[in-house]
C-alpha atoms as a PDB file:
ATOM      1  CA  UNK A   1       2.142  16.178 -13.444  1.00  0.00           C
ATOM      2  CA  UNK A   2       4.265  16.384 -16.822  1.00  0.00           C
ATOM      3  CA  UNK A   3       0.932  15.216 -18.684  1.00  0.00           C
ATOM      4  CA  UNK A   4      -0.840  18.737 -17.100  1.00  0.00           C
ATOM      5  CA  UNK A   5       2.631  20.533 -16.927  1.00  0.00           C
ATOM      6  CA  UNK A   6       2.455  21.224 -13.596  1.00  0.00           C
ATOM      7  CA  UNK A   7       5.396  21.050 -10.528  1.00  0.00           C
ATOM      8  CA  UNK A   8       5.475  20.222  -7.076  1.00  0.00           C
ATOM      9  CA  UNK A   9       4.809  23.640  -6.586  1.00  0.00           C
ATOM     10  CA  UNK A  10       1.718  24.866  -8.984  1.00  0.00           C
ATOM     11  CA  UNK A  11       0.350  21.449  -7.522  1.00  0.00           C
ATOM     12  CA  UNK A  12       0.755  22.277  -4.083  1.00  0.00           C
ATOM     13  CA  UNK A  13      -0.536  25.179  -4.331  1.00  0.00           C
ATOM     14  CA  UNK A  14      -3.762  24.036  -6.495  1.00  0.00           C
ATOM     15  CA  UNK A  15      -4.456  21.206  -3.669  1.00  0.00           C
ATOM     16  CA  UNK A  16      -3.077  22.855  -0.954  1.00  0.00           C
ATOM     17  CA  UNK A  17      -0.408  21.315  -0.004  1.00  0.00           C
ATOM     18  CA  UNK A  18       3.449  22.133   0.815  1.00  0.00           C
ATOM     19  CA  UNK A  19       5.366  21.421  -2.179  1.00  0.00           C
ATOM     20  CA  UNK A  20       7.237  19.249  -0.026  1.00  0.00           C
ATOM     21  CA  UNK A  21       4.575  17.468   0.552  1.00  0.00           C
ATOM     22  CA  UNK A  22       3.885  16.779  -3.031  1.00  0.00           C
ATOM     23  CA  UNK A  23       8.003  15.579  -3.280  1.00  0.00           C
ATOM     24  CA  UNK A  24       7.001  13.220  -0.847  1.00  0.00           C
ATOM     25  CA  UNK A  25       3.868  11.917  -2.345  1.00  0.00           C
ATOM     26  CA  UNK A  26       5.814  11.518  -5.900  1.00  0.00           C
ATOM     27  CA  UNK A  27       8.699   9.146  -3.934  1.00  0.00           C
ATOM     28  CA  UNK A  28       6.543   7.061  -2.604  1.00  0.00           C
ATOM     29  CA  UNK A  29       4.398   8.640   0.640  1.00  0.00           C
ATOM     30  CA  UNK A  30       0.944   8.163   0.847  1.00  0.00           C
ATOM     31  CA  UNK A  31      -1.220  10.879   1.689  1.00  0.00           C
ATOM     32  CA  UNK A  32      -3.712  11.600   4.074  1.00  0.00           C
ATOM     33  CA  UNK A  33      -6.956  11.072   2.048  1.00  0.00           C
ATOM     34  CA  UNK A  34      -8.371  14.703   2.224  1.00  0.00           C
ATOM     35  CA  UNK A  35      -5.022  15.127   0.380  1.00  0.00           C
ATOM     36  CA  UNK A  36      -5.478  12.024  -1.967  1.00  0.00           C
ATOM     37  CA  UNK A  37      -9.260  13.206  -2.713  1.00  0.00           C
ATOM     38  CA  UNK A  38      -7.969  16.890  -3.702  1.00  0.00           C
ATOM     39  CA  UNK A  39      -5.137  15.104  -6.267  1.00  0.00           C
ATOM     40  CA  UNK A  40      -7.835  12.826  -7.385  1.00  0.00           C
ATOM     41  CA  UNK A  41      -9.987  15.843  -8.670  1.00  0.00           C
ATOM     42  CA  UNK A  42      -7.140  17.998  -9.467  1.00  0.00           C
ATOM     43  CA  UNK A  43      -6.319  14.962 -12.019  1.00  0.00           C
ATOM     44  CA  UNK A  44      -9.663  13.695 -12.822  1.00  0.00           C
ATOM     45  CA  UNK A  45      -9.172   9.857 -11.679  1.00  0.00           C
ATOM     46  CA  UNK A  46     -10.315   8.023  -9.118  1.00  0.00           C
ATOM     47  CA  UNK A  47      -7.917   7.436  -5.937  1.00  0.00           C
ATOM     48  CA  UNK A  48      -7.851   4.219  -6.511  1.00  0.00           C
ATOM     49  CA  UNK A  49      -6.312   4.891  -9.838  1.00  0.00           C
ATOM     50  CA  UNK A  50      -3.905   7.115  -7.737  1.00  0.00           C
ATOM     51  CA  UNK A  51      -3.227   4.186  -5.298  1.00  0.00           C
ATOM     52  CA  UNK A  52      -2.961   1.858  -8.693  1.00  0.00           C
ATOM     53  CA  UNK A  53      -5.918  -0.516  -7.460  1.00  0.00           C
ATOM     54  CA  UNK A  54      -6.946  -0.346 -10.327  1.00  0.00           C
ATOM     55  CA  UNK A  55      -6.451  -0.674 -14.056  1.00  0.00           C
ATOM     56  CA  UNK A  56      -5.372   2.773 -15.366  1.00  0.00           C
ATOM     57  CA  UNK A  57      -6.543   3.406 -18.553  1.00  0.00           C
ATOM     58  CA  UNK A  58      -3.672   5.513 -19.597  1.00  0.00           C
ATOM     59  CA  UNK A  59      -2.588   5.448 -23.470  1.00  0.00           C
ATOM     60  CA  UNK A  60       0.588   2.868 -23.684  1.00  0.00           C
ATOM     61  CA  UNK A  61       3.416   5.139 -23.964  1.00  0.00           C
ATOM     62  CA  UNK A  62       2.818   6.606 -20.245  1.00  0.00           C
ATOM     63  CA  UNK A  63       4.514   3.893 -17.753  1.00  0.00           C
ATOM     64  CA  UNK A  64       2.793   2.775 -15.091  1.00  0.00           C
ATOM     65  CA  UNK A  65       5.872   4.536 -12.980  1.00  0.00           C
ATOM     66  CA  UNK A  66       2.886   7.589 -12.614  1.00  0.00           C
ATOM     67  CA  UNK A  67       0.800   6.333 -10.343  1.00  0.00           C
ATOM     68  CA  UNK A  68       1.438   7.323  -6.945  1.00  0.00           C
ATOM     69  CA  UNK A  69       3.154   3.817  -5.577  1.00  0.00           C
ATOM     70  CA  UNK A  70       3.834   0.571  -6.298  1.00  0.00           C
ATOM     71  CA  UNK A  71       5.781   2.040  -9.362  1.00  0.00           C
ATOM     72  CA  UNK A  72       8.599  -0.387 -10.741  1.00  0.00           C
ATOM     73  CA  UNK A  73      12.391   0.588  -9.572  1.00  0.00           C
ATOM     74  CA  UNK A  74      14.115   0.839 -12.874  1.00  0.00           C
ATOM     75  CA  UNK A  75      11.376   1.076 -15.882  1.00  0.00           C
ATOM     76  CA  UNK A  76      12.665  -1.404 -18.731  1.00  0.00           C
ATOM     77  CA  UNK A  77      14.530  -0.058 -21.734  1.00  0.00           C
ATOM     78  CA  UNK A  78      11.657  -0.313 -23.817  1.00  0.00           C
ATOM     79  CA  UNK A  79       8.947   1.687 -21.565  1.00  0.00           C
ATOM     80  CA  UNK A  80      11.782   4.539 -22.075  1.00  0.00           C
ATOM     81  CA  UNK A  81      12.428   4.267 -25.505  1.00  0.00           C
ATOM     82  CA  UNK A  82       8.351   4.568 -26.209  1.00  0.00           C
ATOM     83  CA  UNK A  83       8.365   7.497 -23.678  1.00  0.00           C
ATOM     84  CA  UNK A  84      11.194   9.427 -25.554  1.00  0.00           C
ATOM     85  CA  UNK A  85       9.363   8.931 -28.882  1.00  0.00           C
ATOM     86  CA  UNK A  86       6.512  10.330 -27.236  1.00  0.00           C
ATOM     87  CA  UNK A  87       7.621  13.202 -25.622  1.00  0.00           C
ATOM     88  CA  UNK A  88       9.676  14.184 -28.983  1.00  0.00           C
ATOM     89  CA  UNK A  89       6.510  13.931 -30.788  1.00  0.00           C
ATOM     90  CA  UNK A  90       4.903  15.983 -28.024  1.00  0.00           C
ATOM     91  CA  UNK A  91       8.016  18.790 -28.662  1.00  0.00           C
ATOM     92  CA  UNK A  92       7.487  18.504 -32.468  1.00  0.00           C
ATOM     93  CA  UNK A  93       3.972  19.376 -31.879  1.00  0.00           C
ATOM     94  CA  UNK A  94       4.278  21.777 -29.260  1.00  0.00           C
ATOM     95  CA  UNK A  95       7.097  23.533 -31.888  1.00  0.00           C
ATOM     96  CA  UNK A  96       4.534  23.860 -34.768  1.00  0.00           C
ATOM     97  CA  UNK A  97       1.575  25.163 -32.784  1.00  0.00           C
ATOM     98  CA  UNK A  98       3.662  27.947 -31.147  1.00  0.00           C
ATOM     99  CA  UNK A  99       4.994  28.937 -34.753  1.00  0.00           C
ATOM    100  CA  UNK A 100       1.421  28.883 -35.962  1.00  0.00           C
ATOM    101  CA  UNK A 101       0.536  31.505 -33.150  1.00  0.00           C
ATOM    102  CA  UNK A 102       3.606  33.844 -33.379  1.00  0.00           C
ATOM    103  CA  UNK A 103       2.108  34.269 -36.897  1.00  0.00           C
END
């Protein structure tokens, strides 16, 4: 969801779904599949990426914590440490291309 930045509720609404429902699919709920086949397409994977069956081939600095369930309690120091670095990357990035268009 941060990846497309989208929340509970644009994503609810795009798969039609309460945004509730999405809350509860995020802490751990699994859906009904006509639900898991709508976030499936909505995020281009498979569902069994969703449902982590799978190997996700995600780039290393997104935690495995993303995937619908089985996603680790407390992610280790060092999975939020590369996160961080990302996401201030991301903002640096984000920063320079909006300057670039308000010129």
């Amino acid at each position: 969801m941060q990846k497309r930045g989208v929340n509970n509720l644009a994503l609810a609404r795009a798969v039609n779904v309460s945004h509730v429902a999405i809350g509860n699919f995020v802490s751990g709920q699994l859906p009904k599949s006509e639900h898991l086949v709508a976030l499936a397409e909505f995020f281009e994977v498979s569902t069994d990426e969703l449902l982590g069956r799978c190997a996700v081939k995600y780039p290393d600095h997104v935690p495995t914590a993303l995937v619908l369930h089985d996603a680790p309690k407390k992610p280790n120091v060092s999975q939020l440490e590369k996160i961080a670095t990302s996401l201030e990357i991301q903002i640096g990035e984000l920063r320079r291309a909006i300057a670039e268009l308000k010129k």
